[in-house]
PDB file of N, CA and C in Angstrom:
ATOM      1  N   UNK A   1     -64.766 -14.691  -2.965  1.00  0.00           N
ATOM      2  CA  UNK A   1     -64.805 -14.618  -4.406  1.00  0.00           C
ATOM      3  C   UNK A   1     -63.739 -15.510  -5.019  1.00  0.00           C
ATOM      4  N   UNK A   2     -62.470 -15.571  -4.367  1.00  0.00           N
ATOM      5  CA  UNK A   2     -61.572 -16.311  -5.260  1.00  0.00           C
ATOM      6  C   UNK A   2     -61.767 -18.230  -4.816  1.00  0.00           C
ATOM      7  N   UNK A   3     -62.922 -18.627  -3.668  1.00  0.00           N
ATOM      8  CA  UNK A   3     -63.382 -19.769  -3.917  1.00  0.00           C
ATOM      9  C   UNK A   3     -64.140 -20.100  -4.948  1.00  0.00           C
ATOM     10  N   UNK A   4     -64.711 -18.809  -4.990  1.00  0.00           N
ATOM     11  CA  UNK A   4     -66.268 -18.895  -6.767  1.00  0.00           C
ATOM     12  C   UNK A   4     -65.048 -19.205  -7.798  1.00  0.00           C
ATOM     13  N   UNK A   5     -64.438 -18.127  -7.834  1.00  0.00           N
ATOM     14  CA  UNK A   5     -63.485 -18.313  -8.670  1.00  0.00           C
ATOM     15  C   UNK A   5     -62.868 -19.948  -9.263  1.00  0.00           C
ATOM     16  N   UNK A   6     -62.233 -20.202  -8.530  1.00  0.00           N
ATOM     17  CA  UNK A   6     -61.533 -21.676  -8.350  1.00  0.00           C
ATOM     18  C   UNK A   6     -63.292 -22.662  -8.756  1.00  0.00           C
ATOM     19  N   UNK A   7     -64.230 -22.697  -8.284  1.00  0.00           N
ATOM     20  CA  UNK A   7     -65.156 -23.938  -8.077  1.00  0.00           C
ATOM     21  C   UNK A   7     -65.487 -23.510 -10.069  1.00  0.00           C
ATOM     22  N   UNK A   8     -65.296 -22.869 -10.400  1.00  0.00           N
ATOM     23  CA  UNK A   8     -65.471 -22.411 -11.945  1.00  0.00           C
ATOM     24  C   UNK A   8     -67.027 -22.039 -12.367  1.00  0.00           C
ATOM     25  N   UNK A   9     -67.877 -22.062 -11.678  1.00  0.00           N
ATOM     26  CA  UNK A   9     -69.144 -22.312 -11.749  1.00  0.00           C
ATOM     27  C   UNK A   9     -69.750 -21.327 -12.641  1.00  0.00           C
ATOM     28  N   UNK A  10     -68.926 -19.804 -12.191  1.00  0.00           N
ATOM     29  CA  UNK A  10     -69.506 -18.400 -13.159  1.00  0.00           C
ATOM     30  C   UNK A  10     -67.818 -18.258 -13.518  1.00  0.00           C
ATOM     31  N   UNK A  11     -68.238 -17.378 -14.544  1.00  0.00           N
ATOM     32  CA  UNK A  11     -67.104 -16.757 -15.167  1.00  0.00           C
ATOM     33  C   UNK A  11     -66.354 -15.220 -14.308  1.00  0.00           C
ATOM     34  N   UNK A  12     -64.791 -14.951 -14.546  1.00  0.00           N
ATOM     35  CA  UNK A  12     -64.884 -13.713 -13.780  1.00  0.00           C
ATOM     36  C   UNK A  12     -65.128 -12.820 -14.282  1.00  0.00           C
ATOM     37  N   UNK A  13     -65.680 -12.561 -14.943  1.00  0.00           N
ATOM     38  CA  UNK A  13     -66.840 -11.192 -15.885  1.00  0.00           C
ATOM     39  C   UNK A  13     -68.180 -11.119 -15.042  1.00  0.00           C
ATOM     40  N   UNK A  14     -68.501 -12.428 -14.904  1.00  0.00           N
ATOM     41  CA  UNK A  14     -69.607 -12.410 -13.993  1.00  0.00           C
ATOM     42  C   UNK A  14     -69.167 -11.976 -12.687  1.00  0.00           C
ATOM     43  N   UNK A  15     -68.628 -12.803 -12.131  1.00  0.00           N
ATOM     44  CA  UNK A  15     -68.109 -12.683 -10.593  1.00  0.00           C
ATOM     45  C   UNK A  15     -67.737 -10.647 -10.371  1.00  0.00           C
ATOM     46  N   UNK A  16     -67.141 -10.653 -11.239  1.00  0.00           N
ATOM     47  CA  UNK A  16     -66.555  -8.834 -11.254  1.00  0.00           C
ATOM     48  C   UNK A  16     -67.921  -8.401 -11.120  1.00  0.00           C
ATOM     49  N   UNK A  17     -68.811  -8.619 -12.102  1.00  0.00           N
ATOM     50  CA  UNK A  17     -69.902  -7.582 -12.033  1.00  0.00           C
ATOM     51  C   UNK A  17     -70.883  -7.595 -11.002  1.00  0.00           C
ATOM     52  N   UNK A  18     -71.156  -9.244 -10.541  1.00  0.00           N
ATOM     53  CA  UNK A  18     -71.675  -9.139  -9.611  1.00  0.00           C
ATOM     54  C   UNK A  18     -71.194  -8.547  -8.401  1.00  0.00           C
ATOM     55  N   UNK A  19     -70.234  -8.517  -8.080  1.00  0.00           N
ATOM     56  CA  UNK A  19     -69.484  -7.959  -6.629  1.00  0.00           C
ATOM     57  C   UNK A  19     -68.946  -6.313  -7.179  1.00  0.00           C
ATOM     58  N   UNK A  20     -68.980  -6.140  -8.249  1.00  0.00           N
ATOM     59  CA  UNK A  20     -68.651  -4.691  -8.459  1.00  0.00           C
ATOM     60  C   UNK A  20     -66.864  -4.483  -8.070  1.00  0.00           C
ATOM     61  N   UNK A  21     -66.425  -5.770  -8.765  1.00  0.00           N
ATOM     62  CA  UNK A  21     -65.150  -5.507  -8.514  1.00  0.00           C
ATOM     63  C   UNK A  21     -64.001  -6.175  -9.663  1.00  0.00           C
ATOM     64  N   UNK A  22     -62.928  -5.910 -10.312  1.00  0.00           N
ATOM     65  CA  UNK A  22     -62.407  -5.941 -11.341  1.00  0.00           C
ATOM     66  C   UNK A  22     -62.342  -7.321 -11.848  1.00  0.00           C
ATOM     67  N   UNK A  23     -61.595  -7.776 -13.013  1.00  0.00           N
ATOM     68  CA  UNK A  23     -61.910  -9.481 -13.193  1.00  0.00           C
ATOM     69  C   UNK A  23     -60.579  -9.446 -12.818  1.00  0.00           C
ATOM     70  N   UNK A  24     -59.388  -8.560 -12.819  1.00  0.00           N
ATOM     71  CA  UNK A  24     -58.032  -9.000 -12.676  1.00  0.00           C
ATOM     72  C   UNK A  24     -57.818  -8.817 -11.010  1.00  0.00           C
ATOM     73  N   UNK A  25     -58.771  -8.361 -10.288  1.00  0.00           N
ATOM     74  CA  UNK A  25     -58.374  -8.561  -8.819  1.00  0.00           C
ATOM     75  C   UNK A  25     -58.425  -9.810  -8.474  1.00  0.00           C
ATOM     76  N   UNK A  26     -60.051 -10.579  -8.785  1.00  0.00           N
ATOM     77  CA  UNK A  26     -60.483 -11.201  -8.582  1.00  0.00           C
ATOM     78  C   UNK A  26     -59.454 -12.426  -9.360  1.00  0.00           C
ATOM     79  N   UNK A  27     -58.924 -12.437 -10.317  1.00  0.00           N
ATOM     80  CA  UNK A  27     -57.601 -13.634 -11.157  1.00  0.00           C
ATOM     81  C   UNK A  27     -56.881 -13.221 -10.018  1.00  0.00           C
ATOM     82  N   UNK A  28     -56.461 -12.224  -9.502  1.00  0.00           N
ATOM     83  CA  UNK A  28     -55.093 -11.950  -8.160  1.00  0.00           C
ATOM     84  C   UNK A  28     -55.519 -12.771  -7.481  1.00  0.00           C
ATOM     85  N   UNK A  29     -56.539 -12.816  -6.508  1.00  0.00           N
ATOM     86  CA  UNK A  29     -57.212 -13.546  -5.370  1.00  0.00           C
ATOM     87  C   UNK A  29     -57.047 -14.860  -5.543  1.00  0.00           C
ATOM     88  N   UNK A  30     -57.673 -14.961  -6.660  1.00  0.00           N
ATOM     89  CA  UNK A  30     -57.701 -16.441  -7.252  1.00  0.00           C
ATOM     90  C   UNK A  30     -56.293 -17.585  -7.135  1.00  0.00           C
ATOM     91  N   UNK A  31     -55.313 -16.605  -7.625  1.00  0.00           N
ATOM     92  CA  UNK A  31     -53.593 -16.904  -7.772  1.00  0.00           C
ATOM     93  C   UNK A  31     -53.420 -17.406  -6.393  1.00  0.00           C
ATOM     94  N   UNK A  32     -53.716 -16.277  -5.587  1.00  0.00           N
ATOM     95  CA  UNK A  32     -53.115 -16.153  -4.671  1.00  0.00           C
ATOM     96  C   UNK A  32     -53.663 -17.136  -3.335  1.00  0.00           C
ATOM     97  N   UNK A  33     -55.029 -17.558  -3.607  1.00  0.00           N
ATOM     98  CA  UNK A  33     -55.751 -18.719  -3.071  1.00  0.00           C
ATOM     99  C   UNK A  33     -54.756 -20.318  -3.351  1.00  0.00           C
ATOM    100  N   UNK A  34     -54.786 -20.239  -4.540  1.00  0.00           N
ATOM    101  CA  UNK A  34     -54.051 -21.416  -5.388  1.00  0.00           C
ATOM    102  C   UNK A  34     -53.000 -21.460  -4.584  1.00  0.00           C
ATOM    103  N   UNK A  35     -52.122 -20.359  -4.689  1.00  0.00           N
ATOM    104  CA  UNK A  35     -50.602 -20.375  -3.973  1.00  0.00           C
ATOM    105  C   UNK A  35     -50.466 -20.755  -2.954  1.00  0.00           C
ATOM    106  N   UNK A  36     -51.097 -20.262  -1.873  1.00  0.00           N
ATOM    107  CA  UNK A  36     -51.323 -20.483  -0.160  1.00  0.00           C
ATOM    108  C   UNK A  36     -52.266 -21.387   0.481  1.00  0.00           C
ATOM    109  N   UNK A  37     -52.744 -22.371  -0.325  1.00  0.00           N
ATOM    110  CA  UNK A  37     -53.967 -22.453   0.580  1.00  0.00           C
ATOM    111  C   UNK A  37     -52.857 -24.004   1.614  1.00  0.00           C
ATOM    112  N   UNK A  38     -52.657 -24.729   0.903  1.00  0.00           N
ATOM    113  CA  UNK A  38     -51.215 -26.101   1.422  1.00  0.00           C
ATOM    114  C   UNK A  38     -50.742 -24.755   2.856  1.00  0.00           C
ATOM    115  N   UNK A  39     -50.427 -23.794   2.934  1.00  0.00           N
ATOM    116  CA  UNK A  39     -49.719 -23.021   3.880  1.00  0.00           C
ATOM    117  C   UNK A  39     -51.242 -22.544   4.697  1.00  0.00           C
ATOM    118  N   UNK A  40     -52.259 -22.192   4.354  1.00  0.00           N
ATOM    119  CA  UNK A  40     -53.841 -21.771   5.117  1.00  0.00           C
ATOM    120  C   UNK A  40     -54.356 -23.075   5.988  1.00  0.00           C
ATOM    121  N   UNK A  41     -54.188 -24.468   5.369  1.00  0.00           N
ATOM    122  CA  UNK A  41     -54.871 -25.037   5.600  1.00  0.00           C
ATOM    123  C   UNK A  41     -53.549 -26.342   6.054  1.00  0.00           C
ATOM    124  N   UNK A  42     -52.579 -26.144   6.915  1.00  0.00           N
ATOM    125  CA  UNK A  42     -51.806 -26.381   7.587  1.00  0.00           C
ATOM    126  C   UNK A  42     -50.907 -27.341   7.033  1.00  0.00           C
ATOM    127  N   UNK A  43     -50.878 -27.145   5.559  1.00  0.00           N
ATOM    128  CA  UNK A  43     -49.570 -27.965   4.736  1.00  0.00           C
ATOM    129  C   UNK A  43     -48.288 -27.690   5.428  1.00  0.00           C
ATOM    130  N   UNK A  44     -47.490 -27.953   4.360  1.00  0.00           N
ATOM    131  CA  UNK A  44     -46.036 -27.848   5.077  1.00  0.00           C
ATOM    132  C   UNK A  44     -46.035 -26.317   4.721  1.00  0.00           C
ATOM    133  N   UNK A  45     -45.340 -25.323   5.684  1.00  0.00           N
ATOM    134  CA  UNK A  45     -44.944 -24.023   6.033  1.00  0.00           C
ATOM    135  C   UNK A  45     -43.368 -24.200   5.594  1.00  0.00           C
ATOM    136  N   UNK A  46     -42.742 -23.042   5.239  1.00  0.00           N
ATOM    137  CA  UNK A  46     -41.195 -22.843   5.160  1.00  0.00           C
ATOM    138  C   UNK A  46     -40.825 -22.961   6.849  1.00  0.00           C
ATOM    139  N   UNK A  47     -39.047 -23.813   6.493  1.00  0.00           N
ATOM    140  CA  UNK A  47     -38.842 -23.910   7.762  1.00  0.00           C
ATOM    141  C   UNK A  47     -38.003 -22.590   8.266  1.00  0.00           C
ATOM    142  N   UNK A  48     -38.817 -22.267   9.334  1.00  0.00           N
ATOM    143  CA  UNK A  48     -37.823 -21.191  10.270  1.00  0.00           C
ATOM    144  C   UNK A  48     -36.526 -21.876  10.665  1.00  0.00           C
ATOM    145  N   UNK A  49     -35.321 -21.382  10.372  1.00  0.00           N
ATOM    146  CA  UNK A  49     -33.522 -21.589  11.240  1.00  0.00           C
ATOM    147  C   UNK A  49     -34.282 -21.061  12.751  1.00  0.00           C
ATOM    148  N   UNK A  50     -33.609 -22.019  13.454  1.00  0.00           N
ATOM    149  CA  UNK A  50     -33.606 -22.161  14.906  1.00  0.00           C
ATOM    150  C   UNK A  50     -32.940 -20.696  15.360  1.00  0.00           C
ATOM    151  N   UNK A  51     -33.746 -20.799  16.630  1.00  0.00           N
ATOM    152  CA  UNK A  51     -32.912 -18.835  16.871  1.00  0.00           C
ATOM    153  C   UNK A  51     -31.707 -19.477  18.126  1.00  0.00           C
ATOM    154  N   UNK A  52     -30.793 -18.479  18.034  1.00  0.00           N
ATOM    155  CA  UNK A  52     -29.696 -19.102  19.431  1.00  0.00           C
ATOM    156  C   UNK A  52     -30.064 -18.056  19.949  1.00  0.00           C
ATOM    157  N   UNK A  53     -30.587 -18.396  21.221  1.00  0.00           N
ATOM    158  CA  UNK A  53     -30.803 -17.191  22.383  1.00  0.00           C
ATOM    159  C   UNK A  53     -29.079 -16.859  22.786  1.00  0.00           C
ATOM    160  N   UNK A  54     -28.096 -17.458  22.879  1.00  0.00           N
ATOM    161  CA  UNK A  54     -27.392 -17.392  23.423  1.00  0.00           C
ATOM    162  C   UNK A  54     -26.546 -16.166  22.368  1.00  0.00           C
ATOM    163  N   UNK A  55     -26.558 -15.903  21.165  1.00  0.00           N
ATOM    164  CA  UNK A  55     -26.183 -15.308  20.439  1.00  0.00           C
ATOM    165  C   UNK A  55     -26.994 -13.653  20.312  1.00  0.00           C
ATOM    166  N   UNK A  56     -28.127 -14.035  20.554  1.00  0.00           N
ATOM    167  CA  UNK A  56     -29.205 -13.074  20.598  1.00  0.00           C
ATOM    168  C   UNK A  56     -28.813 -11.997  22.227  1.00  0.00           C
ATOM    169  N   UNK A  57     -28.663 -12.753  22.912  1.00  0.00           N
ATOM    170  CA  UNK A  57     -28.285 -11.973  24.400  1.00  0.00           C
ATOM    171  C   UNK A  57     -26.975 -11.477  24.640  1.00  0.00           C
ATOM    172  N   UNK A  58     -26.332 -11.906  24.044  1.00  0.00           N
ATOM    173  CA  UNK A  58     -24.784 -11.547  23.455  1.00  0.00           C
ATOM    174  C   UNK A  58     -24.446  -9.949  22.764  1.00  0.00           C
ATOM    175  N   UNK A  59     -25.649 -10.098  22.235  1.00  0.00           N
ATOM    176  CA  UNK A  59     -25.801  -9.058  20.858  1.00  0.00           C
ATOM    177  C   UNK A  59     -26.579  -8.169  21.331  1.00  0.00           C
ATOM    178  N   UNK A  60     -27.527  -8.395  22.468  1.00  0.00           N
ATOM    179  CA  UNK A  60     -28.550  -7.331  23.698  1.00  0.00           C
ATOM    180  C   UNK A  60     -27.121  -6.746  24.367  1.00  0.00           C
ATOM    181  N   UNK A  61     -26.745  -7.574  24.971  1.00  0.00           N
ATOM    182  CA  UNK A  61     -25.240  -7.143  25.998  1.00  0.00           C
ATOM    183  C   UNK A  61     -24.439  -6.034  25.234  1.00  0.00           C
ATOM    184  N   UNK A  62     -24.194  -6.273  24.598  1.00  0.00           N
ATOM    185  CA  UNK A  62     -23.238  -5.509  23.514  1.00  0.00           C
ATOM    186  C   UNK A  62     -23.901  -4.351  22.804  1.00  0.00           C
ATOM    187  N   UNK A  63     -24.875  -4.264  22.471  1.00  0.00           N
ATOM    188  CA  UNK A  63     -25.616  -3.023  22.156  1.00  0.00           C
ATOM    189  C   UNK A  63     -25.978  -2.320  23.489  1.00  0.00           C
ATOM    190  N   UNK A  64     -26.138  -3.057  24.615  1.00  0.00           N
ATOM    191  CA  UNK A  64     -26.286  -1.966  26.047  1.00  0.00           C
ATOM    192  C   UNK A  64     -25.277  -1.584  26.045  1.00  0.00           C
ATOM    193  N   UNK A  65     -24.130  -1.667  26.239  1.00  0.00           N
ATOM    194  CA  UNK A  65     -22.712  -1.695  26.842  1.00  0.00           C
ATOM    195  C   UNK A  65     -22.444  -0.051  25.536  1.00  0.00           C
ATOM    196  N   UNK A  66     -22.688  -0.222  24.335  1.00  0.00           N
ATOM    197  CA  UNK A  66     -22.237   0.600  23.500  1.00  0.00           C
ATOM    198  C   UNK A  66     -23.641   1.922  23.892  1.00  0.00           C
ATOM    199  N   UNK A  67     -24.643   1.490  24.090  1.00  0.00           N
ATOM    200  CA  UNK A  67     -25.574   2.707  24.681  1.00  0.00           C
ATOM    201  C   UNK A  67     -24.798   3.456  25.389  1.00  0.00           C
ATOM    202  N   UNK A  68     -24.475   2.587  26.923  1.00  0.00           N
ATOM    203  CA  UNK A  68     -24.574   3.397  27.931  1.00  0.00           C
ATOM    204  C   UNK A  68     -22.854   4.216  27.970  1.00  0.00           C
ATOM    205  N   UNK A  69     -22.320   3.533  26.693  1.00  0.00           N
ATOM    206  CA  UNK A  69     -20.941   4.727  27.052  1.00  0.00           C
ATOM    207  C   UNK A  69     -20.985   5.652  25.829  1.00  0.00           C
ATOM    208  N   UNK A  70     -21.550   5.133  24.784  1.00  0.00           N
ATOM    209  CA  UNK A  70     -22.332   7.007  23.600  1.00  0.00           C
ATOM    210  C   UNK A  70     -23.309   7.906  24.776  1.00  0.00           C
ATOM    211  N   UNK A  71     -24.236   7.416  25.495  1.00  0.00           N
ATOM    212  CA  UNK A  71     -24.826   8.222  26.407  1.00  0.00           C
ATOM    213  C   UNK A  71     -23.905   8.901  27.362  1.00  0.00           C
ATOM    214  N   UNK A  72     -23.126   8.576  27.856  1.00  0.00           N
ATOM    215  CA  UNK A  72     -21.924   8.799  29.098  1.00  0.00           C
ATOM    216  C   UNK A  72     -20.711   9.866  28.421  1.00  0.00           C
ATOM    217  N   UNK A  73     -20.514   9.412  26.581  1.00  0.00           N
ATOM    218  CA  UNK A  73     -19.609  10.167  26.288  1.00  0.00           C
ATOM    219  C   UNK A  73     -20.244  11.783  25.692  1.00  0.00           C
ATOM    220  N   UNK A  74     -21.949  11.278  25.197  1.00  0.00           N
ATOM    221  CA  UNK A  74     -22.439  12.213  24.592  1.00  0.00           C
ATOM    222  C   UNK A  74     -22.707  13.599  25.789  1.00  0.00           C
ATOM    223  N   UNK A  75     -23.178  12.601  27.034  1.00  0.00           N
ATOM    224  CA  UNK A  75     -23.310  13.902  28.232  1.00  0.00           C
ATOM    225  C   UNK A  75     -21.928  14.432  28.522  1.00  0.00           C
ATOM    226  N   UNK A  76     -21.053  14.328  28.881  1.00  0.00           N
ATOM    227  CA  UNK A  76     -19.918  15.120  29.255  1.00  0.00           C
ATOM    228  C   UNK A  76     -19.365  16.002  27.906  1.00  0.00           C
ATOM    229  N   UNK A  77     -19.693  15.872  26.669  1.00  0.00           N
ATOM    230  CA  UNK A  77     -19.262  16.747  25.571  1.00  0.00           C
ATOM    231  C   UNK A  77     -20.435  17.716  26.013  1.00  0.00           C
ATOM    232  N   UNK A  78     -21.523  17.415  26.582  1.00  0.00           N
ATOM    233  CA  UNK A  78     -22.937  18.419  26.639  1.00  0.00           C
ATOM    234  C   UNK A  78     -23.450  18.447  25.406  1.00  0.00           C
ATOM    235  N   UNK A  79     -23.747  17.399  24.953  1.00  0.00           N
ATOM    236  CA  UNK A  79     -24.130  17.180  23.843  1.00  0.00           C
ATOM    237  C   UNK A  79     -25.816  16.565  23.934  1.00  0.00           C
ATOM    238  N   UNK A  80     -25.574  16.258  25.157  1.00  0.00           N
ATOM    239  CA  UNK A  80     -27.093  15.076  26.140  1.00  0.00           C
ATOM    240  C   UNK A  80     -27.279  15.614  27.130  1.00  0.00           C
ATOM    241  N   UNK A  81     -28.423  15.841  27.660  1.00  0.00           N
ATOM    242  CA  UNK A  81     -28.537  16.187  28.937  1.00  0.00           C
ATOM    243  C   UNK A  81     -28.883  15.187  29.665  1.00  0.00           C
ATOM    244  N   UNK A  82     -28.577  15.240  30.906  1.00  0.00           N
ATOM    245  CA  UNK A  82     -28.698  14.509  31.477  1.00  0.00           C
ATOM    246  C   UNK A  82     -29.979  13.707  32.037  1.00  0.00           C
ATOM    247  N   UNK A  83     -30.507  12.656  31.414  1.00  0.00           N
ATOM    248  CA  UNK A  83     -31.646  12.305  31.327  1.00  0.00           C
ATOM    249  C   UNK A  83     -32.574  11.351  32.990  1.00  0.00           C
ATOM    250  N   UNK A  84     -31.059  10.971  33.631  1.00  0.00           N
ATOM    251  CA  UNK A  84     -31.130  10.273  34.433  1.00  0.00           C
ATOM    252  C   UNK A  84     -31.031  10.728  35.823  1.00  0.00           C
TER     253      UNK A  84
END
């Protein structure tokens, strides 16, 4: 609908009634066709920042390390049972 829309051919009074669906969804669709299509149809995309694995595994390490001694401190208060 929001290609009918865009090609202008019917109006969205028409388009709504024929599909049994509002004229302001169908203006949403429409927008929202307009907005994305350069990003649908393989324009330029926003650029993703590069990921550092090396920062990322750093930050895995360090969240294990803090697990396994809240787990270690939580079982000896008997606060955890012992799961392992």
């Amino acid at each position: 609908m929001a290609i009918a829309a865009v090609k202008g051919d019917k109006t969205l009074a028409e388009l709504a009634q024929q599909h049994d669906v509002h004229p302001n969804q169908i203006a949403e669709w429409k927008t929202q066709l307009l907005e994305r299509a350069a990003q649908v149809f393989g324009g330029s995309s926003p650029e993703t920042p590069p990921v550092d694995l090396k920062v990322l595994h750093a930050k895995i390490g360090q969240l294990a390390l803090e697990n396994d001694f809240l787990e270690s401190a939580l079982t000896k208060a008997g606060l955890l049972s012992a799961r392992r």
